[in-house]
Protein backbone atom coordinates (compact mmCIF):
# COMPACT_ATOMS: atom_id res chain seq x y z
CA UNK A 1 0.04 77.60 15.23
CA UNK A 2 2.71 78.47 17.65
CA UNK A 3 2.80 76.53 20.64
CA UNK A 4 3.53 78.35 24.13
CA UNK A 5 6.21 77.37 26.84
CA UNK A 6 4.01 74.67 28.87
CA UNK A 7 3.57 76.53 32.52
CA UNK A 8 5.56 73.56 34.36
CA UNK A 9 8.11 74.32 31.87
CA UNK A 10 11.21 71.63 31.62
CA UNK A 11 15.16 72.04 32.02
CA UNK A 12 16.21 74.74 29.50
CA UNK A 13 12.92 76.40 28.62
CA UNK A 14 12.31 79.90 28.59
CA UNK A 15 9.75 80.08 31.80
CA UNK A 16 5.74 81.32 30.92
CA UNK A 17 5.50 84.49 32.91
CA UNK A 18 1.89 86.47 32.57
CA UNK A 19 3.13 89.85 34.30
CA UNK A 20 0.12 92.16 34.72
CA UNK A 21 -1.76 90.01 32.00
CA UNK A 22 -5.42 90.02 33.34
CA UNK A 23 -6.66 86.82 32.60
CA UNK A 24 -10.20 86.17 32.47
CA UNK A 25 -11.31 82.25 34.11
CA UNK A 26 -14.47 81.37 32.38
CA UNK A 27 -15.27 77.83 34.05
CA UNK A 28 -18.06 76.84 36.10
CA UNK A 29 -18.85 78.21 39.56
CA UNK A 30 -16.49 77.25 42.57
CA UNK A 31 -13.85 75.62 40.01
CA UNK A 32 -11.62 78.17 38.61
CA UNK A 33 -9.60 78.66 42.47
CA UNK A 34 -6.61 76.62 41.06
CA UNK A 35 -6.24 78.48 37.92
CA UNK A 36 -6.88 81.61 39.52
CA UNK A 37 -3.53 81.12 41.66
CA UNK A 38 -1.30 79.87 39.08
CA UNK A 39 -2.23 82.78 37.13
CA UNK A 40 -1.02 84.69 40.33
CA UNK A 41 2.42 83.01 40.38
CA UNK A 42 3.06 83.75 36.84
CA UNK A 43 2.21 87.31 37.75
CA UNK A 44 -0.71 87.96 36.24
CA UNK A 45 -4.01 88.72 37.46
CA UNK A 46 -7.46 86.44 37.62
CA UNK A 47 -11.19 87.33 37.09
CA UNK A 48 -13.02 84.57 37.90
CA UNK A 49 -16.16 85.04 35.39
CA UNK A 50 -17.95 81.31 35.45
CA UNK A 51 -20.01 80.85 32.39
CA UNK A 52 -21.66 77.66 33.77
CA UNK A 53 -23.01 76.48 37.44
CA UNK A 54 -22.21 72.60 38.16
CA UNK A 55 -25.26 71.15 40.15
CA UNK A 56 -26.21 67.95 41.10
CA UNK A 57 -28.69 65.22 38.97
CA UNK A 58 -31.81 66.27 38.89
CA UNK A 59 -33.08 62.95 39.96
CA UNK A 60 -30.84 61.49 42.82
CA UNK A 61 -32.31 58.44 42.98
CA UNK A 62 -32.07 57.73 39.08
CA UNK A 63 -28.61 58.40 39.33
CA UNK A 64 -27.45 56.59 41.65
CA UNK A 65 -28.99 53.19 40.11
CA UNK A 66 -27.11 54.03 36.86
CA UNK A 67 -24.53 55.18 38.53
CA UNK A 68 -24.45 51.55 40.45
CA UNK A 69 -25.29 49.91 37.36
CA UNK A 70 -22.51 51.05 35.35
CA UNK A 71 -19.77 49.76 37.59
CA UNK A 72 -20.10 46.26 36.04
CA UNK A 73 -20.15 47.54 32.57
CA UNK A 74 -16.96 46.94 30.51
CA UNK A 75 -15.55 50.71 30.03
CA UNK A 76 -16.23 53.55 32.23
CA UNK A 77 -15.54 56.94 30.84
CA UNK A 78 -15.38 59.94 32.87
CA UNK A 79 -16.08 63.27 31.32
CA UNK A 80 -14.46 65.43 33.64
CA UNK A 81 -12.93 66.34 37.11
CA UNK A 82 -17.09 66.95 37.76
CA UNK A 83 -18.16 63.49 36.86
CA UNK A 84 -15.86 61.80 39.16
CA UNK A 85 -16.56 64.30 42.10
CA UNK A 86 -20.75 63.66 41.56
CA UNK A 87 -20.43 60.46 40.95
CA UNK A 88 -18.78 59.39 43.70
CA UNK A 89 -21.01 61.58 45.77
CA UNK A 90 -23.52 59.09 45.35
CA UNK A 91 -21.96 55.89 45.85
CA UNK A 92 -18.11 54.83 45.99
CA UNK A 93 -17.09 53.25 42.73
CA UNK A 94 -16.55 48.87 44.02
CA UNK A 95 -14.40 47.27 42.76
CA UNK A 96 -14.26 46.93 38.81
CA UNK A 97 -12.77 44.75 36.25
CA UNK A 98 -13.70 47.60 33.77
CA UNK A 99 -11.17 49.48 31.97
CA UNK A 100 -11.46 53.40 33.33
CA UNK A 101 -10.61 56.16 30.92
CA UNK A 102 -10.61 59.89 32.00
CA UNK A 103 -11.04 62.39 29.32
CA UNK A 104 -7.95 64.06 30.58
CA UNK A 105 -5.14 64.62 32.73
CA UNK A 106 -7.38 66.81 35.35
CA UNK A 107 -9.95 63.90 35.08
CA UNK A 108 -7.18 61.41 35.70
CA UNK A 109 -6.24 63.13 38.64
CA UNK A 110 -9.52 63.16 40.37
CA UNK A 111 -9.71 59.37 39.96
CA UNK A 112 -6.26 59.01 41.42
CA UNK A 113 -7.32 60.89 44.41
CA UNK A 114 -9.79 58.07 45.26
CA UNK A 115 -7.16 55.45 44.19
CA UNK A 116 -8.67 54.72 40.59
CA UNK A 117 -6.39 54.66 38.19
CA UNK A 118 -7.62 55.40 34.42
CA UNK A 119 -6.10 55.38 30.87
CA UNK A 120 -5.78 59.28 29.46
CA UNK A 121 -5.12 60.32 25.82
CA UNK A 122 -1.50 61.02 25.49
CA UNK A 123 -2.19 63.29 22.38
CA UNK A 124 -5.26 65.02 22.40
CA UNK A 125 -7.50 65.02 25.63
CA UNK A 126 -10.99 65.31 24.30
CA UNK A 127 -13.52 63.11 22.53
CA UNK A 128 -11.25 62.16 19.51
CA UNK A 129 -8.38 61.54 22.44
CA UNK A 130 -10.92 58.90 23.92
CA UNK A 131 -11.94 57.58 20.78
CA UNK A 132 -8.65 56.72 19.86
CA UNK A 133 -7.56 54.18 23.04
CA UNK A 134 -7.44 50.86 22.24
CA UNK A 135 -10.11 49.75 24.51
CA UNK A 136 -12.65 52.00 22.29
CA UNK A 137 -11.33 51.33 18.81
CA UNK A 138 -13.24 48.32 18.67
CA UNK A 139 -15.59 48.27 21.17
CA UNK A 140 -18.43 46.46 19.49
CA UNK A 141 -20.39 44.54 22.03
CA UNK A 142 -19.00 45.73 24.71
CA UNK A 143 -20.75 47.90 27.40
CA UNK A 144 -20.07 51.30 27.94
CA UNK A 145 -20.66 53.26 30.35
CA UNK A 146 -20.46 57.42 29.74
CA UNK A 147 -20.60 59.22 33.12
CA UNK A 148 -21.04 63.19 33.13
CA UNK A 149 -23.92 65.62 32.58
CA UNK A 150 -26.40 66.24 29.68
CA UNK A 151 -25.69 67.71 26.77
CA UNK A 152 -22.03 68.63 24.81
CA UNK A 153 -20.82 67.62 21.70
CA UNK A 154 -22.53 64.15 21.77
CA UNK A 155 -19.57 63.03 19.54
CA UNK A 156 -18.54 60.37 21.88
CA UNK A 157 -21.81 58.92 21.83
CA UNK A 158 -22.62 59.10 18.02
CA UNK A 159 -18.61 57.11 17.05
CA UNK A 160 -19.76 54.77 20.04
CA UNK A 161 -23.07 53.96 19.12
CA UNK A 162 -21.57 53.53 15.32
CA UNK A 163 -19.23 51.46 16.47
CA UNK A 164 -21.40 49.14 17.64
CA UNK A 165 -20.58 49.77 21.41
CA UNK A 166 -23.49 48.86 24.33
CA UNK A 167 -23.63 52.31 25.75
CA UNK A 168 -25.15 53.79 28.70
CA UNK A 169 -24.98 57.04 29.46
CA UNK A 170 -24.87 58.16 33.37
CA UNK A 171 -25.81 61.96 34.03
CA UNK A 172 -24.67 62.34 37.44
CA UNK A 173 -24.79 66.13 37.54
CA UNK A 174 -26.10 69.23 35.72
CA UNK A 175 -24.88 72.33 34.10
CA UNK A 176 -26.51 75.70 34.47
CA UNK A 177 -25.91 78.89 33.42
CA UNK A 178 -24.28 80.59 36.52
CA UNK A 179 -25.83 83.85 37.67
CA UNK A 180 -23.63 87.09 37.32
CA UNK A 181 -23.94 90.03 39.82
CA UNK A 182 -23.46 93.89 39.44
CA UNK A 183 -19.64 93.21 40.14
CA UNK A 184 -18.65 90.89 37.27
CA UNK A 185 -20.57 93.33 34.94
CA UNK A 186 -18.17 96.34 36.42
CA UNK A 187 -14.98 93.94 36.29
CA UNK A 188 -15.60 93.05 32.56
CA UNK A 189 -16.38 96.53 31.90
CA UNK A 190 -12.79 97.95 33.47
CA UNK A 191 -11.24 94.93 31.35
CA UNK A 192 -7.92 96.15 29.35
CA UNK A 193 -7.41 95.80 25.87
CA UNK A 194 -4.91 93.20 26.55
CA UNK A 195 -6.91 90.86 28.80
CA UNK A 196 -7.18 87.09 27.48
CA UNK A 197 -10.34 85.57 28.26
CA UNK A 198 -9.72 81.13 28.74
CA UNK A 199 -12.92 79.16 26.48
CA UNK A 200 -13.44 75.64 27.11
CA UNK A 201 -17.28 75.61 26.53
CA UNK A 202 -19.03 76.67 24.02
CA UNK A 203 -21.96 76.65 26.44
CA UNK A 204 -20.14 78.84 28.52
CA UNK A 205 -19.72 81.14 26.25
CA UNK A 206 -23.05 81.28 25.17
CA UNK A 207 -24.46 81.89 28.79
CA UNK A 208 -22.08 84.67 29.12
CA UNK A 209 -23.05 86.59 26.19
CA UNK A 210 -26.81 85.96 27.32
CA UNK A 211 -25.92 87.08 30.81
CA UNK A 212 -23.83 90.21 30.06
CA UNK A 213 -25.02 93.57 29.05
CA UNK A 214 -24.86 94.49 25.21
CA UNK A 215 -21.90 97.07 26.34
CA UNK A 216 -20.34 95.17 28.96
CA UNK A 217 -20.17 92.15 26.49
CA UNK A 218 -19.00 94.42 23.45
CA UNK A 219 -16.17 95.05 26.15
CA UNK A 220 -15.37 91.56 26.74
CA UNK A 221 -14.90 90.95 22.72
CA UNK A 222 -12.01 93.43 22.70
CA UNK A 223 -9.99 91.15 24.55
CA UNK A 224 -8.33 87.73 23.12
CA UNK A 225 -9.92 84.76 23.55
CA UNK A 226 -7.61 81.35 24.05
CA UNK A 227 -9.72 78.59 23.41
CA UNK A 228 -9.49 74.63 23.14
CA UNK A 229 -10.50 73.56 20.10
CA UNK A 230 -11.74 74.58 16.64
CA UNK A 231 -15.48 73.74 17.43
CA UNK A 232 -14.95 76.91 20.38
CA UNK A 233 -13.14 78.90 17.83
CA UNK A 234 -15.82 79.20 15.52
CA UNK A 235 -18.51 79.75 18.01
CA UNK A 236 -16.21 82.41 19.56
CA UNK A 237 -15.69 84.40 16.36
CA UNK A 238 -19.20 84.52 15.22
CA UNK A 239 -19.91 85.79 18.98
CA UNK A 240 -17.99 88.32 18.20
CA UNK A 241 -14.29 87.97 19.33
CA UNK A 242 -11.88 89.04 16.73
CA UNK A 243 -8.37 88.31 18.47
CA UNK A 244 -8.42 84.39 19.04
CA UNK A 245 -5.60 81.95 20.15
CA UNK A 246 -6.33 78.30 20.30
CA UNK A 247 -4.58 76.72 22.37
CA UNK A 248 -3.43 72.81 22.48
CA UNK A 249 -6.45 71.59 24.82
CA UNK A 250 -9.26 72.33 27.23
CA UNK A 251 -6.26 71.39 29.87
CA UNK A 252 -5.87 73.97 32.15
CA UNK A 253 -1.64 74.10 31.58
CA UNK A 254 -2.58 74.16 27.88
CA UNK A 255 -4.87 77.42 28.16
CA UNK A 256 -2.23 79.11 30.52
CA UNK A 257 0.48 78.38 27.87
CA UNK A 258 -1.75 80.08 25.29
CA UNK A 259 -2.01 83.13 27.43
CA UNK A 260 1.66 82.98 28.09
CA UNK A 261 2.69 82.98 24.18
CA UNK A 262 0.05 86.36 23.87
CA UNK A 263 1.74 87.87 26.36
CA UNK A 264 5.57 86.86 25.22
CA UNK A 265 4.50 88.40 22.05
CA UNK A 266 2.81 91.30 23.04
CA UNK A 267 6.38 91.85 25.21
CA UNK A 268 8.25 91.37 21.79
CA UNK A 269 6.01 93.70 20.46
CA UNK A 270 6.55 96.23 22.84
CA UNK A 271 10.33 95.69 22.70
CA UNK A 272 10.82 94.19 26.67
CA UNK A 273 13.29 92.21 26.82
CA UNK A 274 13.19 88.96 28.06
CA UNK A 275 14.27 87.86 31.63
């Protein structure tokens, strides 16, 4: 697969530029802002079309005991920027002798914001990523705390459990399929050909194609998809996207360099030269 000029792109490289690229932001509710301006100062232009809605545990209380609880456990491994913002909602993480991992990078930097450091994958930033730092490699007997929401892969927890790990899982929020209005139908509808839609979920993606009218969804097909991983590949084709592009990881520079490298090639294609 080719790989695309990372957005924050080093001395030398050729800089990712998404002129007049629509790019369609499929994460939850209230979270896509950030993307939505880089997109804008590569040139191209957002639609903000969440396929989930992040809400809070369903049982506060609950929560917030496991949530407690965990902090004396061994590891504590947070699933996402999410996880560390509800989380922390309900109680300030003490002080820990644990070892913290983040998932990834965007993760990593939600913890730092609070002054919590945390390990991060340096080569893959997902569930195998995890899997693969030392303090999980062996983790029999130790405790284990996973903090996020319900549901996912459940990877993490299967290799943990198998590896003879003491884990607790902490569901400190909720996802929901987020509630599209009259306008996102007519935006996805008005979509060009040459729009890129950004897949990190496979939930997501499902809720959209439940959501969306038969047409307005048929639209949405005709435009690439740049997902994550091979798991949202599949589930993307057999929705019913033809054009895919997967791109390194669910990491948000990641997905903009796979919508960069479409639209350097579709330039190519269309003989412009580059800047």
């Amino acid at each position: 697969m080719t790989r695309a000029s990372h957005p924050d792109h080093g001395k030398g490289e050729r800089p990712c530029r998404l002129e007049g690229l629509t790019v369609v932001i499929t994460r939850p509710a209230g979270t896509g802002t950030s993307l939505a301006k880089k997109v804008r100062v590569l040139g191209g232009t957002p639609l903000l079309l969440p396929g989930l809605s992040l809400r809070g545990a369903a049982d506060p209380r609950h929560a917030r005991t496991q949530w407690l609880a965990s902090q004396r456990d061994d590891v504590l491994i947070f699933t996402s920027p999410a996880a560390v913002r509800f989380a922390l909602a309900l109680a300030p993480l003490a002080k820990t002798h644990g070892t913290v991992v983040a998932v990834g990078q965007g993760t990593a930097r939600a913890l730092q914001r609070h002054g919590i450091a945390a390990q991060v994958p340096a080569s893959r930033q997902d569930s195998e990523g995890v899997l693969g730092l030392p303090p999980l490699q062996q983790p029999e007997g130790k405790r284990v705390a996973l903090i996020g929401a319900p549901g996912g892969r459940g990877l993490m927890q299967q290799q943990l459990m198998e590896r003879s790990a003491a884990l607790r899982e902490v569901h400190v929020y909720r996802r929901a399929a987020s509630r599209l209005t009259t306008r996102h139908q007519e935006a996805v509808q008005q979509l060009p050909a040459a729009a890129c839609v950004l897949l990190s979920s496979v939930e997501a993606l499902q809720n959209l194609q439940a959501q969306l009218s038969p047409p307005a969804w048929a639209h949405l097909c005709r435009a690439t998809a740049v997902v994550s991983s091979e798991r949202i590949e599949e589930a993307a084709r057999a929705a019913g996207f033809v054009r895919i592009h997967r791109a390194a990881s669910a990491n948000r520079a990641d997905l903009l360099a796979g919508a960069c490298t479409l639209y350097s090639r579709a330039s190519h294609e269309a003989g412009v030269p580059d800047c």
